[in-house]
N, C-alpha and C. Protein backbone atom coordinates (compact mmCIF):
# COMPACT_ATOMS: atom_id res chain seq x y z
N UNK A 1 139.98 145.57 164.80
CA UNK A 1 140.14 144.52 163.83
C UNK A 1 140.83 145.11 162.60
N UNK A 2 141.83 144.50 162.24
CA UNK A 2 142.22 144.79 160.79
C UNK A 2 142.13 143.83 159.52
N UNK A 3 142.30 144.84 158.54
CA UNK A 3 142.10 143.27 157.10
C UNK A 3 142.55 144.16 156.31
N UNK A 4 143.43 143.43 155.19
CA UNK A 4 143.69 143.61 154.04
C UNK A 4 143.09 143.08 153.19
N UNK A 5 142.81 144.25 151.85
CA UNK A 5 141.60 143.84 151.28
C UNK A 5 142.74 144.37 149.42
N UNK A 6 142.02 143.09 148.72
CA UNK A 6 142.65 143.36 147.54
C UNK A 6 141.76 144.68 146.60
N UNK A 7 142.15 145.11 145.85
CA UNK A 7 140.89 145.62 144.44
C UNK A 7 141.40 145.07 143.37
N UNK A 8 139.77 144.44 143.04
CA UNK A 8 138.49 144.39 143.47
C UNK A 8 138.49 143.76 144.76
N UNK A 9 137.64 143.98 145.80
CA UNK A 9 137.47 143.10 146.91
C UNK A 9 137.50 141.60 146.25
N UNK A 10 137.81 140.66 147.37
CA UNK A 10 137.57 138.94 147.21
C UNK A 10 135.83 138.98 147.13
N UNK A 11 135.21 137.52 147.47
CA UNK A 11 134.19 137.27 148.20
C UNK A 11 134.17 137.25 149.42
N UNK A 12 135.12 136.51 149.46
CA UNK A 12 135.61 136.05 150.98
C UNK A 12 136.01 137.40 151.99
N UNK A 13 136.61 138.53 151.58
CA UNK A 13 136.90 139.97 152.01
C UNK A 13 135.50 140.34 152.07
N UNK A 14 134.82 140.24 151.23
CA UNK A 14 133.44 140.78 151.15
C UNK A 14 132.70 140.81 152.37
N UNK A 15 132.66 139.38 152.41
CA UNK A 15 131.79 138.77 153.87
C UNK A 15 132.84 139.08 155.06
N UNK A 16 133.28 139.48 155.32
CA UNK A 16 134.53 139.34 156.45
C UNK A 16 133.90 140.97 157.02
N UNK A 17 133.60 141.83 155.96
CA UNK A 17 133.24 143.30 155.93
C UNK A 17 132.10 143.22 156.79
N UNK A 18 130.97 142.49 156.05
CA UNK A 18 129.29 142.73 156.24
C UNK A 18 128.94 141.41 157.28
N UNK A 19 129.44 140.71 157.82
CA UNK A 19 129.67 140.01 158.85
C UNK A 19 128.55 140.64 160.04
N UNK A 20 128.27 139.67 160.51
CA UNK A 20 126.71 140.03 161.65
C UNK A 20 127.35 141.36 162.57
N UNK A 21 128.49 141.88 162.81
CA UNK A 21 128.58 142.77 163.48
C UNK A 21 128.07 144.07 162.50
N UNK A 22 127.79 143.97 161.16
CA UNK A 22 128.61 145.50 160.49
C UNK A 22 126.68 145.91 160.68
N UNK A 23 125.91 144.96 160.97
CA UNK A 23 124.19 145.10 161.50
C UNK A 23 124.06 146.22 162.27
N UNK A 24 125.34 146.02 162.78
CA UNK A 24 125.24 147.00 164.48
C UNK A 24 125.84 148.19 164.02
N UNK A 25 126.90 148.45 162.97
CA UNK A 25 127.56 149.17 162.48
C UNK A 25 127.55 150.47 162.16
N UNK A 26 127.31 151.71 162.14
CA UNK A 26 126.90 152.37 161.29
C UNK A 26 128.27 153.29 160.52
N UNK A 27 129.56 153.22 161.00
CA UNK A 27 130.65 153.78 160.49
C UNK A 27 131.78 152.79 160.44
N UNK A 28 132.48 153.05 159.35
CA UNK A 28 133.95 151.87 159.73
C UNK A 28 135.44 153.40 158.86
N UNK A 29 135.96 152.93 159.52
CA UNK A 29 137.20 154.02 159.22
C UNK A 29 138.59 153.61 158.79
N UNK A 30 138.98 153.81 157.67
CA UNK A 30 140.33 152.19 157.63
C UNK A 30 140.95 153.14 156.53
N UNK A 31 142.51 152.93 156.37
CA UNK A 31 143.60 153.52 155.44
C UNK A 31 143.65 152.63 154.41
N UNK A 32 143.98 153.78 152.85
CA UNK A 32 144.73 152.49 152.34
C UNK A 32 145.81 152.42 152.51
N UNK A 33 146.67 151.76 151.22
CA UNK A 33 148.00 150.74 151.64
C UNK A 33 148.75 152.53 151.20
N UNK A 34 148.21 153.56 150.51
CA UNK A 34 149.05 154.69 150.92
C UNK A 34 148.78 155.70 151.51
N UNK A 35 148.26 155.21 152.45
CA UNK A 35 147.98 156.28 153.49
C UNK A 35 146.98 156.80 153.67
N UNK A 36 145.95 156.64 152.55
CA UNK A 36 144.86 157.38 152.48
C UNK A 36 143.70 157.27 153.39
N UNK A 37 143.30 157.96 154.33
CA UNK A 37 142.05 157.85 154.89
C UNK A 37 140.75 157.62 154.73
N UNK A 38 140.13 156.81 154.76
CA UNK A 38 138.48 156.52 154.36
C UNK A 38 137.71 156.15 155.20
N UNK A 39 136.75 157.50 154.70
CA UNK A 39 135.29 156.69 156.02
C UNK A 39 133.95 156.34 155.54
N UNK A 40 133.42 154.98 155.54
CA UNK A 40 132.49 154.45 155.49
C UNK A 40 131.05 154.87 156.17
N UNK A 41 130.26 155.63 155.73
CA UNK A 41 128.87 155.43 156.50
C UNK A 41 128.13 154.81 156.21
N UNK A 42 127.27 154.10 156.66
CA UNK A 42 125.92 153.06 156.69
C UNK A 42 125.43 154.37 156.12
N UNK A 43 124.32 154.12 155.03
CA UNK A 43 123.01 155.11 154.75
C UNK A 43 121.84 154.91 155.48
N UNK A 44 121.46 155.53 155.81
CA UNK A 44 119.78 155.38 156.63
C UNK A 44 118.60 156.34 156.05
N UNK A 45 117.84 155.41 155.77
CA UNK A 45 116.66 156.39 155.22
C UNK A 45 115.50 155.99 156.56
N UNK A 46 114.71 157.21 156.22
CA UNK A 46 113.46 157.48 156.95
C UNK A 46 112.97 159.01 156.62
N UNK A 47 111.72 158.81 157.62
CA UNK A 47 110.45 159.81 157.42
C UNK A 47 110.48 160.26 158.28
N UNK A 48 109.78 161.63 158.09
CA UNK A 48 109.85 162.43 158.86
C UNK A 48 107.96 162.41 159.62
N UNK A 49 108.32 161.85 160.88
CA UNK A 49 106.27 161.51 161.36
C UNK A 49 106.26 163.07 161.81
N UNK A 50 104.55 162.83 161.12
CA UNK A 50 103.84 163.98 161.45
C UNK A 50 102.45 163.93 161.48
N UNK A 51 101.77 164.90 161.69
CA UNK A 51 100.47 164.49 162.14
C UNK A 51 99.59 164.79 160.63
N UNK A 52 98.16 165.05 160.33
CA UNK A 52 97.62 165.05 158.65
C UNK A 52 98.27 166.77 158.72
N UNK A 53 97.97 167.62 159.99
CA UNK A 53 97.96 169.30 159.67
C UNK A 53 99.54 169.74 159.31
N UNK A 54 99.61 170.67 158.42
CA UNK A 54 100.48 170.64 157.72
C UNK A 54 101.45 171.70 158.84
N UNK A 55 100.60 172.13 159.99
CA UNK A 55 101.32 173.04 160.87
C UNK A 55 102.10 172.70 161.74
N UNK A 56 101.53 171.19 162.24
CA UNK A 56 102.58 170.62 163.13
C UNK A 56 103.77 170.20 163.08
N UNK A 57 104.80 170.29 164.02
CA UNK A 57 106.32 170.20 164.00
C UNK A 57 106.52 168.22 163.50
N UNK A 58 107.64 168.24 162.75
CA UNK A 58 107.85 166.89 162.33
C UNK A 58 109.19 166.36 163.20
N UNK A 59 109.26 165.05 163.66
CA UNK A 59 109.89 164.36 164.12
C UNK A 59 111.32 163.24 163.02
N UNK A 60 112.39 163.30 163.09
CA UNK A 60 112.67 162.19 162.37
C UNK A 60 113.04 160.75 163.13
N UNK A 61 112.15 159.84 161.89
CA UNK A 61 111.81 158.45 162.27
C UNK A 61 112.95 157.59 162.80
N UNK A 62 114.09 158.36 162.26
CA UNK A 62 115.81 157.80 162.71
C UNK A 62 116.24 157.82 164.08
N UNK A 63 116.35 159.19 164.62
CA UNK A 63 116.98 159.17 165.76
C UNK A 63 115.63 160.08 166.60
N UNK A 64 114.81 160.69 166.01
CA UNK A 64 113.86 161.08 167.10
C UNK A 64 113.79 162.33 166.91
N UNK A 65 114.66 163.45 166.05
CA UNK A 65 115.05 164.50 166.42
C UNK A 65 113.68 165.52 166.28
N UNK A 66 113.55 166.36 166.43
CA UNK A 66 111.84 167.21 166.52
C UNK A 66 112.91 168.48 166.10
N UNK A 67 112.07 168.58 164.99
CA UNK A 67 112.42 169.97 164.06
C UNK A 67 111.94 171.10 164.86
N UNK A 68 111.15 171.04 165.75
CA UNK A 68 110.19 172.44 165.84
C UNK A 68 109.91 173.74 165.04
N UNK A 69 110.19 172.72 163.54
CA UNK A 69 109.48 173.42 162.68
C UNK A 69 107.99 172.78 161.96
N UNK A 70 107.16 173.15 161.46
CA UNK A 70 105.99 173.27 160.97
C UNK A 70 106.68 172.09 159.53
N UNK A 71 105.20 170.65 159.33
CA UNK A 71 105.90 170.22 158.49
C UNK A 71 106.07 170.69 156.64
N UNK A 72 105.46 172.29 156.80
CA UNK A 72 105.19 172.36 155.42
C UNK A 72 106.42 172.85 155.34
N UNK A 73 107.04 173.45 156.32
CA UNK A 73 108.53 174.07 156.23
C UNK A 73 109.50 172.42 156.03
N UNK A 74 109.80 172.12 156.88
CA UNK A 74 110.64 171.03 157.13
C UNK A 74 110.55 170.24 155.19
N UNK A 75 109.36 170.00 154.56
CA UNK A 75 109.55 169.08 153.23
C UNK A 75 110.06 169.54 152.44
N UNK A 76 110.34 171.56 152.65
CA UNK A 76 110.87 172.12 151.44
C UNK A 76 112.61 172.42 151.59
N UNK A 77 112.60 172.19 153.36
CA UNK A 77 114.26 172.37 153.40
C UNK A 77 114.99 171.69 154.09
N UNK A 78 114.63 170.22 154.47
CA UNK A 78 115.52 169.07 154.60
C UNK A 78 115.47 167.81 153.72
N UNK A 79 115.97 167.45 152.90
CA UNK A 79 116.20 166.19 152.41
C UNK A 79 117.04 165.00 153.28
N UNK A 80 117.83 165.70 154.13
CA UNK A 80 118.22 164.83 154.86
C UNK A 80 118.21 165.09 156.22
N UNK A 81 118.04 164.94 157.44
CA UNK A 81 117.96 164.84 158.64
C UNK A 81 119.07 165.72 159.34
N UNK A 82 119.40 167.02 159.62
CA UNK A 82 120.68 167.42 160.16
C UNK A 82 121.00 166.87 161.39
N UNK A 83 120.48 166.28 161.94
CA UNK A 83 120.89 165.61 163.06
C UNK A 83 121.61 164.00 163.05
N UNK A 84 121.13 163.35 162.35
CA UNK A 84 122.08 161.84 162.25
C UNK A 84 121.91 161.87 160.61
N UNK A 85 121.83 162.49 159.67
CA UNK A 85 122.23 162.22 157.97
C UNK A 85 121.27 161.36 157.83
N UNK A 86 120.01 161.22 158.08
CA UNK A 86 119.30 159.96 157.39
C UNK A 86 118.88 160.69 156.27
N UNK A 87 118.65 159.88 154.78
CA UNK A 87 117.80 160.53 153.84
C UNK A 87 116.38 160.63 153.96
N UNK A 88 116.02 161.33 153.70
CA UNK A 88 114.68 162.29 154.47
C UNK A 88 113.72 162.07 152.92
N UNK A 89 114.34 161.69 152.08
CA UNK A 89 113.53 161.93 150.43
C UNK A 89 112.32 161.10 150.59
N UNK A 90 111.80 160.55 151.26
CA UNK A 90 111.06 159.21 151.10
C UNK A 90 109.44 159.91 151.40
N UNK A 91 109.86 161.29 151.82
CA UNK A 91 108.56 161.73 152.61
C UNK A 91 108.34 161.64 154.10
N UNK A 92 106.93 160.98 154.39
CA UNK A 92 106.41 161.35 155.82
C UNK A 92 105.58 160.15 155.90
N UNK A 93 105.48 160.35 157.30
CA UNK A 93 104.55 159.04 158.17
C UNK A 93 103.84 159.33 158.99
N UNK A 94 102.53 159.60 158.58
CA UNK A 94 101.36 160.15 159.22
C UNK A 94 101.31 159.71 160.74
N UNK A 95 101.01 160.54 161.96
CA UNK A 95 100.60 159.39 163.46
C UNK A 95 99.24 159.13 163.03
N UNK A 96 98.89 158.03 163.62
CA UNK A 96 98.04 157.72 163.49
C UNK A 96 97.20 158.06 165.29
């Protein structure tokens, strides 16, 4: 799909963007009018589940990924997820 888009965006450009597909979306990749390359990411936040002991390995709530590290390690050296970029700042989500 292509679109030309003024600056400032329209309204109407606006919605054309965020349209029920961009739900499904998580990247869009488009030039401007000189050439310039730009890439769009969706942000995703989530937590990292873990159990109350501070020894067990943490999971992220995004894509699943399992640190197999210990979660007292994991809160002091990911803020964000190296595996899919989710922001990780939000904390943790106990299993229940």
């Amino acid at each position: 799909m292509t679109l030309t888009l003024n600056s400032p965006i329209t309204e109407e450009q606006w919605d054309a963007i965020t349209d029920v597909d961009f739900d499904n979306t998580d990247e869009i990749y488009f030039h401007t009018k000189r050439g310039k390359e730009v890439y769009f990411v969706k942000r995703k936040n989530g937590k990292w589940i873990c159990s109350d002991d501070l020894y067990e390995t943490a999971v992220c709530s995004c894509c699943g990924w399992d640190t197999t590290e210990p979660w007292q390690h994991i809160k002091n050296w990911f803020e964000f997820c190296p595996h899919c970029g989710a922001d990780m700042r939000g904390g943790r989500r106990l299993l229940t």
